[in-house]
PDBML (XML) file of the C-alpha atoms, coordinates in Angstrom:
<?xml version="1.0" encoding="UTF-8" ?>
<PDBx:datablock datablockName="MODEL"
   xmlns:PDBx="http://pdbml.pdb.org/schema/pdbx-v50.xsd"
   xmlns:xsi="http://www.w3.org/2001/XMLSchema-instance"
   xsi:schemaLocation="http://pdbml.pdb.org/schema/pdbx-v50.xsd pdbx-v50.xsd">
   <PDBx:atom_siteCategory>
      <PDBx:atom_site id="1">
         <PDBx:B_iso_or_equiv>0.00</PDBx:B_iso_or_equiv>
         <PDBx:Cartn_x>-110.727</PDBx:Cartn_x>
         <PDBx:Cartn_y>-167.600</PDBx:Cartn_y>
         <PDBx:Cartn_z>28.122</PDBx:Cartn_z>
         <PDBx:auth_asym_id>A</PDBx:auth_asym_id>
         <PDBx:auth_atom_id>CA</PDBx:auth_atom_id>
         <PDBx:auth_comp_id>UNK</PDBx:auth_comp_id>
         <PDBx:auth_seq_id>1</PDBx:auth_seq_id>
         <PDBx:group_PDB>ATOM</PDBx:group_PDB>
         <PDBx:label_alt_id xsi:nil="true" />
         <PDBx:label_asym_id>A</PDBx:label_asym_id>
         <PDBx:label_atom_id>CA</PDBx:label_atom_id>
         <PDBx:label_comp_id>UNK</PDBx:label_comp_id>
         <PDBx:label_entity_id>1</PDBx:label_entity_id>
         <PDBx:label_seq_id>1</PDBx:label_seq_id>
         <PDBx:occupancy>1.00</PDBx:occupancy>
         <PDBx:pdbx_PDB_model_num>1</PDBx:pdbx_PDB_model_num>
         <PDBx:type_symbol>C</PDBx:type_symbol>
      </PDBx:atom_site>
      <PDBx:atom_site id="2">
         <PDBx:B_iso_or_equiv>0.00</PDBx:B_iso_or_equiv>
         <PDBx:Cartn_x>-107.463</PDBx:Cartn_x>
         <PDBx:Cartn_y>-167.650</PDBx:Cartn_y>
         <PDBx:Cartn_z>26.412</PDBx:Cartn_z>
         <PDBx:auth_asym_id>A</PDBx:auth_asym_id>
         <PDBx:auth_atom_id>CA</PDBx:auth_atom_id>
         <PDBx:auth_comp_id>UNK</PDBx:auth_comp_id>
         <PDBx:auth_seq_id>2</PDBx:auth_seq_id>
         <PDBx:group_PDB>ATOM</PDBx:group_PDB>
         <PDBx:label_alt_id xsi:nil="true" />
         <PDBx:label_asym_id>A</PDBx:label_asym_id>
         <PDBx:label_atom_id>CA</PDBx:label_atom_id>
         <PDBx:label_comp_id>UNK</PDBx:label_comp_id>
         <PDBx:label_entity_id>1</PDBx:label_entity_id>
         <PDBx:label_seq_id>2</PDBx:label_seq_id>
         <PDBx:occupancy>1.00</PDBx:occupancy>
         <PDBx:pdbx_PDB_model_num>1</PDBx:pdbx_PDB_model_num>
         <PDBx:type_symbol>C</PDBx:type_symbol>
      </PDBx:atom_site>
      <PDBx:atom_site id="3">
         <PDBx:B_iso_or_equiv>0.00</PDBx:B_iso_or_equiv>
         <PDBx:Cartn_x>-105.710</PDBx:Cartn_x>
         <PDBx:Cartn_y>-170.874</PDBx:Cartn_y>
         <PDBx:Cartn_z>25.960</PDBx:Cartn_z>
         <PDBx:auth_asym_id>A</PDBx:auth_asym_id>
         <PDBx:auth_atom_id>CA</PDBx:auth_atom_id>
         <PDBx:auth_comp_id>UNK</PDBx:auth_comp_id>
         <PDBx:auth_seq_id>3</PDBx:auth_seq_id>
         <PDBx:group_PDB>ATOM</PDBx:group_PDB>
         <PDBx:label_alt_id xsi:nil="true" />
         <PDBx:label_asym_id>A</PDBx:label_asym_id>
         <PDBx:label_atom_id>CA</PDBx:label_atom_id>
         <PDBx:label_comp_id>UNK</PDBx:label_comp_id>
         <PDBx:label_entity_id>1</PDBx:label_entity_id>
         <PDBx:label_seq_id>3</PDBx:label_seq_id>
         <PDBx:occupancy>1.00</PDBx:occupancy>
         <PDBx:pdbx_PDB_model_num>1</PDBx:pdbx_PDB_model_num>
         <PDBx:type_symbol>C</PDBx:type_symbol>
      </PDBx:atom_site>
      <PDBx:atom_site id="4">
         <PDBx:B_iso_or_equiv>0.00</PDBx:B_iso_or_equiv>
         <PDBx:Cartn_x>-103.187</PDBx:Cartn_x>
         <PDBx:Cartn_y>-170.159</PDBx:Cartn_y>
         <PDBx:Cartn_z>28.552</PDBx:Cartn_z>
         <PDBx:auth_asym_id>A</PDBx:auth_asym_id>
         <PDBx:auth_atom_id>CA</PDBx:auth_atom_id>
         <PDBx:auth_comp_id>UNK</PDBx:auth_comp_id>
         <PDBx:auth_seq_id>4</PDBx:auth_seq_id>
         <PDBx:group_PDB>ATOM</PDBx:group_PDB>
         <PDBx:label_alt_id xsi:nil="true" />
         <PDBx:label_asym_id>A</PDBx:label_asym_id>
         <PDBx:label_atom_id>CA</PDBx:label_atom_id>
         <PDBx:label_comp_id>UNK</PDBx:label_comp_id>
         <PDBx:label_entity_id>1</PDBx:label_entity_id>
         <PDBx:label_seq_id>4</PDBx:label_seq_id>
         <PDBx:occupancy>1.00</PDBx:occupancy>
         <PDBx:pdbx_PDB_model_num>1</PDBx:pdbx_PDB_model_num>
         <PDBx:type_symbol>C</PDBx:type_symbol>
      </PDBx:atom_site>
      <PDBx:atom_site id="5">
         <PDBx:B_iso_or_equiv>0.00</PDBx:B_iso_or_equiv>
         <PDBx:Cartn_x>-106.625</PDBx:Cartn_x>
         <PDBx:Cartn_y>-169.023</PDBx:Cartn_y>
         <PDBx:Cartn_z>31.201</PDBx:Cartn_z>
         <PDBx:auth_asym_id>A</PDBx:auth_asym_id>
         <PDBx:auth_atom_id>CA</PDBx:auth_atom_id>
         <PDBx:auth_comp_id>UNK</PDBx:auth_comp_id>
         <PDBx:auth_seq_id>5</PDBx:auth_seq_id>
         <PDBx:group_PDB>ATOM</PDBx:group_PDB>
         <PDBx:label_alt_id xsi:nil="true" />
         <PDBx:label_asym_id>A</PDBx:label_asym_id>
         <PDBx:label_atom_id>CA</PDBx:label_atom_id>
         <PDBx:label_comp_id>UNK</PDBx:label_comp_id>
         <PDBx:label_entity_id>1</PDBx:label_entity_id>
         <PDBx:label_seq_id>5</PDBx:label_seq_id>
         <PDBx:occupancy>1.00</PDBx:occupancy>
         <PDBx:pdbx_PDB_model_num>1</PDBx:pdbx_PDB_model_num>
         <PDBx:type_symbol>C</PDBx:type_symbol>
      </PDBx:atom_site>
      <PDBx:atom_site id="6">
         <PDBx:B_iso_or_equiv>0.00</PDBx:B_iso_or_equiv>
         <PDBx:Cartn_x>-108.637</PDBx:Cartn_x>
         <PDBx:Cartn_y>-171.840</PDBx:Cartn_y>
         <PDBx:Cartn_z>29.974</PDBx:Cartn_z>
         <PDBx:auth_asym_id>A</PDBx:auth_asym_id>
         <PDBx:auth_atom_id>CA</PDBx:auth_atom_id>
         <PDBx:auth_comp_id>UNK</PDBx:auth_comp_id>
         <PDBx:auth_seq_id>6</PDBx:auth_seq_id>
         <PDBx:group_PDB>ATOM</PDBx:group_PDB>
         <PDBx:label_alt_id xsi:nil="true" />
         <PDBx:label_asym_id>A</PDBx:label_asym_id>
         <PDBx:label_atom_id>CA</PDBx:label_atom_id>
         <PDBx:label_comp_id>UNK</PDBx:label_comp_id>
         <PDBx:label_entity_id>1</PDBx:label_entity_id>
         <PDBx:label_seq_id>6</PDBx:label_seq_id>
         <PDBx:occupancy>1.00</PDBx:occupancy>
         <PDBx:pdbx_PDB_model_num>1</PDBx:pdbx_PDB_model_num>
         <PDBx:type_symbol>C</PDBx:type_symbol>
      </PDBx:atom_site>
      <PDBx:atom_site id="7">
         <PDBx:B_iso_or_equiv>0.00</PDBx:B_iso_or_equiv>
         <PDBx:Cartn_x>-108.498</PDBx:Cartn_x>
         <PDBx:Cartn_y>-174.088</PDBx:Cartn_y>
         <PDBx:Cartn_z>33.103</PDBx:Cartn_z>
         <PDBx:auth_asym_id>A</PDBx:auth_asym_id>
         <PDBx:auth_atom_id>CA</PDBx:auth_atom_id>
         <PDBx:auth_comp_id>UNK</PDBx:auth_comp_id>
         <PDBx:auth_seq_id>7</PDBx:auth_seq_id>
         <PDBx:group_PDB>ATOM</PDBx:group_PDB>
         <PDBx:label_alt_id xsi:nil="true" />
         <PDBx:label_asym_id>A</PDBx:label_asym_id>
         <PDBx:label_atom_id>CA</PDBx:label_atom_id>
         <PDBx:label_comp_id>UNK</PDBx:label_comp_id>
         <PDBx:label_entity_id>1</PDBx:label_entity_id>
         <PDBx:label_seq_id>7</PDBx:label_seq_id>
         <PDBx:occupancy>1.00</PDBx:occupancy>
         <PDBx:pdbx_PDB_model_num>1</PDBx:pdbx_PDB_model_num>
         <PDBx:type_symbol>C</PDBx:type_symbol>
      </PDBx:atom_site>
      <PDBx:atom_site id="8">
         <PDBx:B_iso_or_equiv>0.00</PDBx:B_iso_or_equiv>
         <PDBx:Cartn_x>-106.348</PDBx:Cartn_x>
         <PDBx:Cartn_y>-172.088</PDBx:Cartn_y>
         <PDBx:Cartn_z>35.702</PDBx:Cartn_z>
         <PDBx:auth_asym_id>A</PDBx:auth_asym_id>
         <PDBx:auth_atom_id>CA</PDBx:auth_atom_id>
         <PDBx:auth_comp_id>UNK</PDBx:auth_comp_id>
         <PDBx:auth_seq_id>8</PDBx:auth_seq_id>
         <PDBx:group_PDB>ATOM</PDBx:group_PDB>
         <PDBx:label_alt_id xsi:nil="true" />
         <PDBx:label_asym_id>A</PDBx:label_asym_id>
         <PDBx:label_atom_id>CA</PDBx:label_atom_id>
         <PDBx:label_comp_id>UNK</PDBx:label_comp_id>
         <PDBx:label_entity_id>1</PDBx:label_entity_id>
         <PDBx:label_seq_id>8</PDBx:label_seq_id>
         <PDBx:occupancy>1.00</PDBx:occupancy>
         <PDBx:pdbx_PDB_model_num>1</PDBx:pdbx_PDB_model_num>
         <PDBx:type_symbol>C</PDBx:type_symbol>
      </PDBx:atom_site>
      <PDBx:atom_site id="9">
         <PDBx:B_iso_or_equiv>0.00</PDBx:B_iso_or_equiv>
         <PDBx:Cartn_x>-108.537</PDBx:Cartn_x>
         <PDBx:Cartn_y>-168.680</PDBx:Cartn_y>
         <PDBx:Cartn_z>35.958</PDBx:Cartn_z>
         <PDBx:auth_asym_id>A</PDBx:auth_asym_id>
         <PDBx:auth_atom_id>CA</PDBx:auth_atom_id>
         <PDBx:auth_comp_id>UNK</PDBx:auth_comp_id>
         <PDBx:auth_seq_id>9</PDBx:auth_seq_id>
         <PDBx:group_PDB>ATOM</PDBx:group_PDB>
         <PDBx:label_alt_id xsi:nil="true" />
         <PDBx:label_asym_id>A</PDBx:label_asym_id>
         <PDBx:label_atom_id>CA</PDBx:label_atom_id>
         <PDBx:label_comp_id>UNK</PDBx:label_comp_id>
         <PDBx:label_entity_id>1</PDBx:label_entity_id>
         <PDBx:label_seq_id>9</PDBx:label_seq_id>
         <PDBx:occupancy>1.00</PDBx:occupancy>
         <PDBx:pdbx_PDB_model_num>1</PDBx:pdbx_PDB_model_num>
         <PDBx:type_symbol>C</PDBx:type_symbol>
      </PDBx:atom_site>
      <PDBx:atom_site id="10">
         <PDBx:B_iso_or_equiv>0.00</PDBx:B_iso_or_equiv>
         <PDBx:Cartn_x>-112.303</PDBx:Cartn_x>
         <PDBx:Cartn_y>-168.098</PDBx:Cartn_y>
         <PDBx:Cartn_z>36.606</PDBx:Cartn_z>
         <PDBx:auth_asym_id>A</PDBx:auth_asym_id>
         <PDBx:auth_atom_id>CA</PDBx:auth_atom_id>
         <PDBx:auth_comp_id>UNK</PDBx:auth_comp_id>
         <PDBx:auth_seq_id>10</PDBx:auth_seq_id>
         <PDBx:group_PDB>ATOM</PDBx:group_PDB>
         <PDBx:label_alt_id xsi:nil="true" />
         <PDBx:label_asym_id>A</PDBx:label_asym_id>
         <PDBx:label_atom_id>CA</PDBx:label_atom_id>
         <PDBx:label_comp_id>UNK</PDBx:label_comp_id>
         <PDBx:label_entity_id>1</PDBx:label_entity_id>
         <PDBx:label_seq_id>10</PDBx:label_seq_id>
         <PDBx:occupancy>1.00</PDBx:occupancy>
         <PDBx:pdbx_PDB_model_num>1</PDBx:pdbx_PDB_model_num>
         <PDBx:type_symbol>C</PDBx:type_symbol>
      </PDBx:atom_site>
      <PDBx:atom_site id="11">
         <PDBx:B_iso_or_equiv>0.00</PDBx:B_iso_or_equiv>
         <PDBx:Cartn_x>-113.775</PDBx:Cartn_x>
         <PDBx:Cartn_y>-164.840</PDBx:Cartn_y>
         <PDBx:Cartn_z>35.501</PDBx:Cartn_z>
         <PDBx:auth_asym_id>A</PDBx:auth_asym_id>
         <PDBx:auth_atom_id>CA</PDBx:auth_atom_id>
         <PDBx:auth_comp_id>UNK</PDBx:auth_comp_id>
         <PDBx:auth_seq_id>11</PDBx:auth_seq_id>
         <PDBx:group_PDB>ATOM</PDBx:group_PDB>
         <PDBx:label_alt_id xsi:nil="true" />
         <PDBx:label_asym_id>A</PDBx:label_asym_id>
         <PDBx:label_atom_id>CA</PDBx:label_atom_id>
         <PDBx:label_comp_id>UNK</PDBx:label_comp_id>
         <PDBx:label_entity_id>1</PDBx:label_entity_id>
         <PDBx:label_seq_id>11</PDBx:label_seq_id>
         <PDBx:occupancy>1.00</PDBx:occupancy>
         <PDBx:pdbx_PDB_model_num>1</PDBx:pdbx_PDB_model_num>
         <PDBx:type_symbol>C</PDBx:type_symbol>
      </PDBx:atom_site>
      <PDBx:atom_site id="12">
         <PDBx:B_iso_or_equiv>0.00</PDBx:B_iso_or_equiv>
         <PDBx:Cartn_x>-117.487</PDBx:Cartn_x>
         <PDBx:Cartn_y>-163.769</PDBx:Cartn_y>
         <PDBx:Cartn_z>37.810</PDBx:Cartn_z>
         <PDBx:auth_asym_id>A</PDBx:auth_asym_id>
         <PDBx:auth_atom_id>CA</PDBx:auth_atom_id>
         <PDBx:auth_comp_id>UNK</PDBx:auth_comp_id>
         <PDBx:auth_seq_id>12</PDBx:auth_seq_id>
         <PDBx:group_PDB>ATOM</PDBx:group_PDB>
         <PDBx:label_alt_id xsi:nil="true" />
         <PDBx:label_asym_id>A</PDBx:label_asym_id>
         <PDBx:label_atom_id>CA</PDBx:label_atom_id>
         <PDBx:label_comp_id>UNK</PDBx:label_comp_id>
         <PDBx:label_entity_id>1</PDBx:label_entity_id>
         <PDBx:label_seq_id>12</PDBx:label_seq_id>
         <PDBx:occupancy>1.00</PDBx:occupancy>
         <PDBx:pdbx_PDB_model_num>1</PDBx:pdbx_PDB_model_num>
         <PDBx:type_symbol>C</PDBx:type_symbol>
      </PDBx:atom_site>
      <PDBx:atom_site id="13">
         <PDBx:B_iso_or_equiv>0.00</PDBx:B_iso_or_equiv>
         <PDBx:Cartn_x>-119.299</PDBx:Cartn_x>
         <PDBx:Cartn_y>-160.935</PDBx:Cartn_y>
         <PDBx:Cartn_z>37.850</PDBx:Cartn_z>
         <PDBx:auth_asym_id>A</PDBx:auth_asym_id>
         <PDBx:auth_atom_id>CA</PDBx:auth_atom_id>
         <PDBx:auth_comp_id>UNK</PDBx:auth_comp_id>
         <PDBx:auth_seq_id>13</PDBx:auth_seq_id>
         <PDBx:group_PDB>ATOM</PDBx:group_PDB>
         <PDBx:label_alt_id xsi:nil="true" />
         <PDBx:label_asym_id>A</PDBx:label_asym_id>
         <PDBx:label_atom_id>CA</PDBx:label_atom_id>
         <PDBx:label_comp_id>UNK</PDBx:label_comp_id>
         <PDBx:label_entity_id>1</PDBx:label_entity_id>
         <PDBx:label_seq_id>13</PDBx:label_seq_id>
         <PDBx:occupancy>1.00</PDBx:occupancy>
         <PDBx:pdbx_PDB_model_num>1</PDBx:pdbx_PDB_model_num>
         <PDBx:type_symbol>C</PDBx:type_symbol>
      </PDBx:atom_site>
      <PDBx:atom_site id="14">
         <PDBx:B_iso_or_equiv>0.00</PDBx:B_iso_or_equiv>
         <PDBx:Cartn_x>-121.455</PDBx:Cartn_x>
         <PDBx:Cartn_y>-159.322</PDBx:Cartn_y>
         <PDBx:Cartn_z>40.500</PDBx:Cartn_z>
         <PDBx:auth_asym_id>A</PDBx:auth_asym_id>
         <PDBx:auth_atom_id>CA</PDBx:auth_atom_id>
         <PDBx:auth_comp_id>UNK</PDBx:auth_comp_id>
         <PDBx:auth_seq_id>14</PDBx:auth_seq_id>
         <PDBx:group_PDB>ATOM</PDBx:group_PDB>
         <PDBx:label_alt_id xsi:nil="true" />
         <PDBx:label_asym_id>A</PDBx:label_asym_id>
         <PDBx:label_atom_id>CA</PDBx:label_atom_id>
         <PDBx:label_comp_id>UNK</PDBx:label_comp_id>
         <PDBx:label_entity_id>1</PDBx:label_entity_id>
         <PDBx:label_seq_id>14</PDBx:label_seq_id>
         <PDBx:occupancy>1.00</PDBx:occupancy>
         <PDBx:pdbx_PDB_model_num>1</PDBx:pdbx_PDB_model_num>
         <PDBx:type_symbol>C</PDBx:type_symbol>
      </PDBx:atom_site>
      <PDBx:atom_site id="15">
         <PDBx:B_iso_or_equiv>0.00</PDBx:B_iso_or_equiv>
         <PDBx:Cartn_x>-123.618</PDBx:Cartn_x>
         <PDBx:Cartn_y>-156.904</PDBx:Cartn_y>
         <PDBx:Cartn_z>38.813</PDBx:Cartn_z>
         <PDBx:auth_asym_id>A</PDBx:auth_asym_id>
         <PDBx:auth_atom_id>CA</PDBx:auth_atom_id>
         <PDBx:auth_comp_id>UNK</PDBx:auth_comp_id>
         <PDBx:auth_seq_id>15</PDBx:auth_seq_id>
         <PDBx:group_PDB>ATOM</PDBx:group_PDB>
         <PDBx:label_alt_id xsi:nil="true" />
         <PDBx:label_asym_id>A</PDBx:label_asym_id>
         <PDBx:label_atom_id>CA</PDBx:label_atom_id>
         <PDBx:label_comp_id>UNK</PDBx:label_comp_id>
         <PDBx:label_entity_id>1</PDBx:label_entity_id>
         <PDBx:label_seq_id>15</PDBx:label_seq_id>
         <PDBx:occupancy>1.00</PDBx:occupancy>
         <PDBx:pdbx_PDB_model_num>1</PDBx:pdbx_PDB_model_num>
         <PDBx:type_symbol>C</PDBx:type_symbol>
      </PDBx:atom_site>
      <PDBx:atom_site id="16">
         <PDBx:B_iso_or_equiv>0.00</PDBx:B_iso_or_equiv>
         <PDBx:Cartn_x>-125.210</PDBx:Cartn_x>
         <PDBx:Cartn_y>-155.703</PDBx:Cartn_y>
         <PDBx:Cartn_z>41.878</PDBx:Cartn_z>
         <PDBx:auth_asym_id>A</PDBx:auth_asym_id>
         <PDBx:auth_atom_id>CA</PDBx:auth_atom_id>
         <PDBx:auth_comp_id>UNK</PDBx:auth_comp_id>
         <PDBx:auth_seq_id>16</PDBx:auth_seq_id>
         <PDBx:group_PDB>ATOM</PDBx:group_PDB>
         <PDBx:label_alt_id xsi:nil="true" />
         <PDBx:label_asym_id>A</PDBx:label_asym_id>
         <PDBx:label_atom_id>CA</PDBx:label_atom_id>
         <PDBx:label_comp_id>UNK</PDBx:label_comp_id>
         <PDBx:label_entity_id>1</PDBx:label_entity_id>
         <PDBx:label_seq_id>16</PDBx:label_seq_id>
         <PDBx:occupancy>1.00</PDBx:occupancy>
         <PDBx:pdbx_PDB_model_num>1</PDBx:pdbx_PDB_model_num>
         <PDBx:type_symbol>C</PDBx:type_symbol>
      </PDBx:atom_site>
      <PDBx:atom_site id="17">
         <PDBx:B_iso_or_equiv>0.00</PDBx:B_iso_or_equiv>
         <PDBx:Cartn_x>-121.681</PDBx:Cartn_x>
         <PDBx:Cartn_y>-154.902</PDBx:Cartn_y>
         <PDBx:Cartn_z>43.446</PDBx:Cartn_z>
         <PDBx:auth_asym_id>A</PDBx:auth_asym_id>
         <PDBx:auth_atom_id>CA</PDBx:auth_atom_id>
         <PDBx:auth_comp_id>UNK</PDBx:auth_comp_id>
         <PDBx:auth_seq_id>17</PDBx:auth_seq_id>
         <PDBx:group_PDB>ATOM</PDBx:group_PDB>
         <PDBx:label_alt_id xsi:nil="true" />
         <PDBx:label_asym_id>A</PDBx:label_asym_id>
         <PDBx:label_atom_id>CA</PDBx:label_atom_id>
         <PDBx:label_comp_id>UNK</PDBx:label_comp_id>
         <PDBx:label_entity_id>1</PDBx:label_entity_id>
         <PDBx:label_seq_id>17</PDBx:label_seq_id>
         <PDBx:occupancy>1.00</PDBx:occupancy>
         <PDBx:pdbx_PDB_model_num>1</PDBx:pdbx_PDB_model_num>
         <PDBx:type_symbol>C</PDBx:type_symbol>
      </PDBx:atom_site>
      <PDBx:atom_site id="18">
         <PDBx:B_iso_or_equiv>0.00</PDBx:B_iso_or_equiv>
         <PDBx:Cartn_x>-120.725</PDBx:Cartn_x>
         <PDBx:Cartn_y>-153.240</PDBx:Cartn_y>
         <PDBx:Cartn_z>40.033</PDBx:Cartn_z>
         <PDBx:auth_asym_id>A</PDBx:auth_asym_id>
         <PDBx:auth_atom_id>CA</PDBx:auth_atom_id>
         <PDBx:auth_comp_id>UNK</PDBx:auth_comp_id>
         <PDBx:auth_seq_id>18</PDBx:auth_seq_id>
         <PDBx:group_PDB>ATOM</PDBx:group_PDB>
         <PDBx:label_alt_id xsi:nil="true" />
         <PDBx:label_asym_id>A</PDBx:label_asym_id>
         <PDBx:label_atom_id>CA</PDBx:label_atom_id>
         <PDBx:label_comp_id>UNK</PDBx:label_comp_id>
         <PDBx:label_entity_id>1</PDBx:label_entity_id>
         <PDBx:label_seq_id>18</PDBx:label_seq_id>
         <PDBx:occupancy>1.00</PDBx:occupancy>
         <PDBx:pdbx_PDB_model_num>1</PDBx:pdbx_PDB_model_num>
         <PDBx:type_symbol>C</PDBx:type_symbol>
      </PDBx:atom_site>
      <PDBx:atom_site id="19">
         <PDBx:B_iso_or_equiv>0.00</PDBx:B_iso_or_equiv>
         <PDBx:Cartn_x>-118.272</PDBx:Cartn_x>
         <PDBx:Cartn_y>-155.571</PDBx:Cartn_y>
         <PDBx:Cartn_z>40.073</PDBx:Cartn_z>
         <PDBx:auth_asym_id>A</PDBx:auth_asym_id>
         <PDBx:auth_atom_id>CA</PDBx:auth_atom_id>
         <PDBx:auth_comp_id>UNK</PDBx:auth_comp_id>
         <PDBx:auth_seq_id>19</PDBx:auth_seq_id>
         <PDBx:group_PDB>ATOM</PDBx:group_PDB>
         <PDBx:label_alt_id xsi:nil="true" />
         <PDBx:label_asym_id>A</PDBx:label_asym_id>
         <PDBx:label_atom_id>CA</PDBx:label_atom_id>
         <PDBx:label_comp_id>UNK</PDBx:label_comp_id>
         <PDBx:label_entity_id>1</PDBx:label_entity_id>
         <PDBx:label_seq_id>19</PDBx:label_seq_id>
         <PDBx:occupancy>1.00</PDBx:occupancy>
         <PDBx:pdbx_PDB_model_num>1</PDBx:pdbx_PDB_model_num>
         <PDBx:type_symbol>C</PDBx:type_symbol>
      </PDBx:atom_site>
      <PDBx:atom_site id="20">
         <PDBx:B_iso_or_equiv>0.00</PDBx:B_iso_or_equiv>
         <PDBx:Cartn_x>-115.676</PDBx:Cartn_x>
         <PDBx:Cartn_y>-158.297</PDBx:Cartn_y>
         <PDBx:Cartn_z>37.996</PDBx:Cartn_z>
         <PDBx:auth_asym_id>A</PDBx:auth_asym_id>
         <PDBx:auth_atom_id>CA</PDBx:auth_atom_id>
         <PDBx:auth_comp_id>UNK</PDBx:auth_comp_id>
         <PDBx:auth_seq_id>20</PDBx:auth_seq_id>
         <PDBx:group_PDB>ATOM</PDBx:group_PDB>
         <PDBx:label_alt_id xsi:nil="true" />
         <PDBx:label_asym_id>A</PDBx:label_asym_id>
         <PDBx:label_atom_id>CA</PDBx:label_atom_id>
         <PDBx:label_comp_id>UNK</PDBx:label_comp_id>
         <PDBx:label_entity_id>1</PDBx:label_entity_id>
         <PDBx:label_seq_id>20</PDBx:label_seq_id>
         <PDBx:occupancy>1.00</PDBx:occupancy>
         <PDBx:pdbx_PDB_model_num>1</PDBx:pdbx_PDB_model_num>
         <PDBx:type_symbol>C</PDBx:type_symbol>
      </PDBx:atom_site>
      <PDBx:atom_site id="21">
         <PDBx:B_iso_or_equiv>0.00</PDBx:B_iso_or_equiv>
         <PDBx:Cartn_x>-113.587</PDBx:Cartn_x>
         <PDBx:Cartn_y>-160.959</PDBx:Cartn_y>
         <PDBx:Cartn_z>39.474</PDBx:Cartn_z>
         <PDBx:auth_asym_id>A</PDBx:auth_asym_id>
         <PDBx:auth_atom_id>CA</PDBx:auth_atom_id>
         <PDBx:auth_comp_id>UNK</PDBx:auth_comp_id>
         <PDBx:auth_seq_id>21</PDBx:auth_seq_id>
         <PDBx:group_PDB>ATOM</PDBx:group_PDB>
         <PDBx:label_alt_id xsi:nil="true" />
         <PDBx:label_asym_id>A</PDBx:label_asym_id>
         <PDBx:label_atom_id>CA</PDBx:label_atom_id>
         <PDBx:label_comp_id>UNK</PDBx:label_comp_id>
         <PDBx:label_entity_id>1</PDBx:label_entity_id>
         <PDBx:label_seq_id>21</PDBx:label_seq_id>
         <PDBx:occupancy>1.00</PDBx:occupancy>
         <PDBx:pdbx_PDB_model_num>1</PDBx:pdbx_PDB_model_num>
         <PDBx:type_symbol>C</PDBx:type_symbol>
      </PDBx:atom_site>
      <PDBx:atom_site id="22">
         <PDBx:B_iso_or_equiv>0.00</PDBx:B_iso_or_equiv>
         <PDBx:Cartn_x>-110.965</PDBx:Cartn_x>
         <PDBx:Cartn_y>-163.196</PDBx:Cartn_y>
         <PDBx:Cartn_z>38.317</PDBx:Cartn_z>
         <PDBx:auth_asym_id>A</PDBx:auth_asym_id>
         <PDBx:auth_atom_id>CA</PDBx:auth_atom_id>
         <PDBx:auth_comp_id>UNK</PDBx:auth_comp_id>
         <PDBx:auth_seq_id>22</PDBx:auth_seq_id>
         <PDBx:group_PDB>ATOM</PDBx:group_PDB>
         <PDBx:label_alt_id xsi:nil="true" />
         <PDBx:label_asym_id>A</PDBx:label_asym_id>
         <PDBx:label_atom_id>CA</PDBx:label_atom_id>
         <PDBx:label_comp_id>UNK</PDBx:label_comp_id>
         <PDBx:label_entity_id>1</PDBx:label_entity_id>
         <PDBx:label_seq_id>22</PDBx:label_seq_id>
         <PDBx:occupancy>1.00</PDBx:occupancy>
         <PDBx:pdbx_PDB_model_num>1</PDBx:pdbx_PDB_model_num>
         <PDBx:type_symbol>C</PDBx:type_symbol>
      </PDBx:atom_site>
      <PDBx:atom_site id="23">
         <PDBx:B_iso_or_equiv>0.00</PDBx:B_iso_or_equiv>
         <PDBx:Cartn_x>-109.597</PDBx:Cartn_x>
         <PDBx:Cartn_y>-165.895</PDBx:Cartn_y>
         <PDBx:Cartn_z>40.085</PDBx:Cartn_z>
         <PDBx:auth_asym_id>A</PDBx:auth_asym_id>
         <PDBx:auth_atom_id>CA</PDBx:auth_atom_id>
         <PDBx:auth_comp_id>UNK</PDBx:auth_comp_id>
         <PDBx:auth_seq_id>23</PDBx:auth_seq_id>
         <PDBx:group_PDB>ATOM</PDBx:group_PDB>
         <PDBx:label_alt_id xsi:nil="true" />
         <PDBx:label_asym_id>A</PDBx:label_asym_id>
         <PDBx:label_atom_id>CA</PDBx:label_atom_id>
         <PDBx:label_comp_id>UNK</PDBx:label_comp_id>
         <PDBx:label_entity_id>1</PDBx:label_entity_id>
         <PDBx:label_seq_id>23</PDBx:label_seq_id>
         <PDBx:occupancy>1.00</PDBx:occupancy>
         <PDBx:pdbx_PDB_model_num>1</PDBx:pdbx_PDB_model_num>
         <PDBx:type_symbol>C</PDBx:type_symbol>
      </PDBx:atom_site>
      <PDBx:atom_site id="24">
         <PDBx:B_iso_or_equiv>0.00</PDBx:B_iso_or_equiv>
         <PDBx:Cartn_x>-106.503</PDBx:Cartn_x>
         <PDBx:Cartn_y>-167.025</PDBx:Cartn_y>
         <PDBx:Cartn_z>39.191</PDBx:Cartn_z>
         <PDBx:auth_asym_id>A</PDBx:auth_asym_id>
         <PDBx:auth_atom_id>CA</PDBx:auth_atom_id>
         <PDBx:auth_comp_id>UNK</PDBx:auth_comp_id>
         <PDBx:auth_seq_id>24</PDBx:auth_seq_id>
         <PDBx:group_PDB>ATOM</PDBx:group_PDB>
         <PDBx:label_alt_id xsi:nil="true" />
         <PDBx:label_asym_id>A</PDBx:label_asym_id>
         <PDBx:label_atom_id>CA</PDBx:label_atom_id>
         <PDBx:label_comp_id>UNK</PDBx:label_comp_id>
         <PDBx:label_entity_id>1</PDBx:label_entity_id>
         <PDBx:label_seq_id>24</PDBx:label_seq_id>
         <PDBx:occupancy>1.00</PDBx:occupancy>
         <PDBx:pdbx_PDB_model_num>1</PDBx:pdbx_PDB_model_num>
         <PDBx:type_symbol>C</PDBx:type_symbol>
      </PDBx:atom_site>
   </PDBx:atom_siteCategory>
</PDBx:datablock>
């Protein structure tokens, strides 16, 4: 994460839905 991520946004991944998620 970069600094200003670190703590406020998630990143996920759901390889069987081909998919990448971030929460923010």
């Amino acid at each position: 994460y970069a600094d200003f991520a670190r703590g406020r946004f998630l990143i996920s991944r759901d390889n069987a839905k081909n998919t990448v998620y971030l929460q923010m």
